[in-house]
Protein backbone atom coordinates (compact mmCIF):
# COMPACT_ATOMS: atom_id res chain seq x y z
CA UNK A 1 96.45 100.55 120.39
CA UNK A 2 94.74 100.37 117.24
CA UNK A 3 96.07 100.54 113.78
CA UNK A 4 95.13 101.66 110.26
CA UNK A 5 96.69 99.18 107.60
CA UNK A 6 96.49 101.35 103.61
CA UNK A 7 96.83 98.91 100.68
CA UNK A 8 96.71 100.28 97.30
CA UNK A 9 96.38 97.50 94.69
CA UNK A 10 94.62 97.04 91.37
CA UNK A 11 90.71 96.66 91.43
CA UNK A 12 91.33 92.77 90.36
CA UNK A 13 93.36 92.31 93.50
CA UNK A 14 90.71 94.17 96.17
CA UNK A 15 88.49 91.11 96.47
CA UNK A 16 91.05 88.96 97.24
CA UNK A 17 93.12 91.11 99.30
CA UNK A 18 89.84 91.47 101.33
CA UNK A 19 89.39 88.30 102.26
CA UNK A 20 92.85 87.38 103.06
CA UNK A 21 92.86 90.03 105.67
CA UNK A 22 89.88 88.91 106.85
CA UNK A 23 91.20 85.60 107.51
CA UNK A 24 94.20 86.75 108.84
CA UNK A 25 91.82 88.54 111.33
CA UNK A 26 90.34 92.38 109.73
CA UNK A 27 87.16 92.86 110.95
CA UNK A 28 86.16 94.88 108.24
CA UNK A 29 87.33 96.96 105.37
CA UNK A 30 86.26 100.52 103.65
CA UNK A 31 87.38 100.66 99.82
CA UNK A 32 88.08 103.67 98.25
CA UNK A 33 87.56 103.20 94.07
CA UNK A 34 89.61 104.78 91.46
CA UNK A 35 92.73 106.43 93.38
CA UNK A 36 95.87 107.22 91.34
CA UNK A 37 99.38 107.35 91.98
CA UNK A 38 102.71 107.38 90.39
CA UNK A 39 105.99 105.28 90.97
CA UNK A 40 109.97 105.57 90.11
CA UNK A 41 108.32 106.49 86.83
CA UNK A 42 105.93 108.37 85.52
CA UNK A 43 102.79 106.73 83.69
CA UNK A 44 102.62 106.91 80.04
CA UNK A 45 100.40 108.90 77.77
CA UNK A 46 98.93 108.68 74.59
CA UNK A 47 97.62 112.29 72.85
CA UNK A 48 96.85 113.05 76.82
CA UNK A 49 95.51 109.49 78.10
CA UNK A 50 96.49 108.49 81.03
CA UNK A 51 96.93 104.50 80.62
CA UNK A 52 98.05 103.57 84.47
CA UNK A 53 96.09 101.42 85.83
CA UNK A 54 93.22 101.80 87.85
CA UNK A 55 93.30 101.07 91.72
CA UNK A 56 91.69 100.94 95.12
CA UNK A 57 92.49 101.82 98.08
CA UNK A 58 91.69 99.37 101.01
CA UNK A 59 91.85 100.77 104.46
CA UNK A 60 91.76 98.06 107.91
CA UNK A 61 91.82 98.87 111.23
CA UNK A 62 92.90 96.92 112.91
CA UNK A 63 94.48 95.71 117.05
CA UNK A 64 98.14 96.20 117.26
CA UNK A 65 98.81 92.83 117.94
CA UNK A 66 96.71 91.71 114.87
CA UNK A 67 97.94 94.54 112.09
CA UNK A 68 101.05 92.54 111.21
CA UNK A 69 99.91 89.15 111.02
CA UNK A 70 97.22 90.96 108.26
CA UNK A 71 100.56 92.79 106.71
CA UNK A 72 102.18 89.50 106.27
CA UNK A 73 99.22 87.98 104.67
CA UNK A 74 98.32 90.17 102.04
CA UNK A 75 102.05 90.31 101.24
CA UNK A 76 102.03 86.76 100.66
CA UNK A 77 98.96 87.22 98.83
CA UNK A 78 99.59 90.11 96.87
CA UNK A 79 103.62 89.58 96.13
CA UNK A 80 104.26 93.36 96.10
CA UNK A 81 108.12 93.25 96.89
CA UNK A 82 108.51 90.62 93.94
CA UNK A 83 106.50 92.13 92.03
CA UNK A 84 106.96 96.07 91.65
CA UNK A 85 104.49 98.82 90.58
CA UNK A 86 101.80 95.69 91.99
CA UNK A 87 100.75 98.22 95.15
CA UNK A 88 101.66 98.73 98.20
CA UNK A 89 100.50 98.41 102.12
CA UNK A 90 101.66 99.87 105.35
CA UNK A 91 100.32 100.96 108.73
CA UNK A 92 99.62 103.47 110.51
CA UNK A 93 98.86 104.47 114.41
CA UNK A 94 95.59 105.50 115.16
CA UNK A 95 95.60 107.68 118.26
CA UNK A 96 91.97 108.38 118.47
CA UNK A 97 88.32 106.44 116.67
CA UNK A 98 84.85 106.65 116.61
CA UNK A 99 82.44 105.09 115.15
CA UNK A 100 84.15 101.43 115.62
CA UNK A 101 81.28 100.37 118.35
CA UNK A 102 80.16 96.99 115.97
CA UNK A 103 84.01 96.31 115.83
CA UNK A 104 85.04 96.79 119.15
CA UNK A 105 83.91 93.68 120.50
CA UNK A 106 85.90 91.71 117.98
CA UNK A 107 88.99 93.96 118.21
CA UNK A 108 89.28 93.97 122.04
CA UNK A 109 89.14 90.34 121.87
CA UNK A 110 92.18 89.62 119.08
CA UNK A 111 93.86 92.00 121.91
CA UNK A 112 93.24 90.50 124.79
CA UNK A 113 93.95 86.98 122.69
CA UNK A 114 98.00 88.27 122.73
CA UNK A 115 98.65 89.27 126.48
């Protein structure tokens, strides 16, 4: 079964984020610039500026057996539960991919690593 991890985070963070998941086994990463998004509360405006930050959104896919140990890493990178409005990641199921065929080497293998 494969996965889809979704982190939104600033734009300083993406880098970082990348690369942690990477080491804590992604085999990749598409980032999506400039998303917006809105919390408990609303963002604040000045004479119709909107001054919330600007983020990305970083989406993994990733083996079952691998998605959490990535969770747990960029949590412990990122800090997102101690520090709110920071971003957020979760995961998804992915029932059906294509276009994975470079990856699918590498993810087969961190599945067949776990059984």
């Amino acid at each position: 079964m494969l996965k889809l991890i979704v982190v939104i985070v600033s734009v300083d963070k993406t880098d970082e984020l990348i690369e942690t998941a990477r080491k804590a086994g992604a085999t990749g990463a598409t980032v999506i610039h400039e998303v917006r998004g809105e919390g408990l509360k609303a963002s604040k405006t000045f004479l119709g500026l909107d001054f919330s930050a600007v983020r990305d959104a970083i989406l993994f896919v990733a083996a079952d057996n691998s998605a959490q140990d990535i969770m747990n890493a960029i949590q412990e990178s990122a800090g997102f539960d101690e520090n709110p409005g920071s971003g957020i990641a979760f995961q998804l199921s992915i029932e059906d991919a294509v276009g994975l065929r470079s990856q699918m080497p590498y993810i087969l293998e961190s599945m067949d690593d776990d059984t």
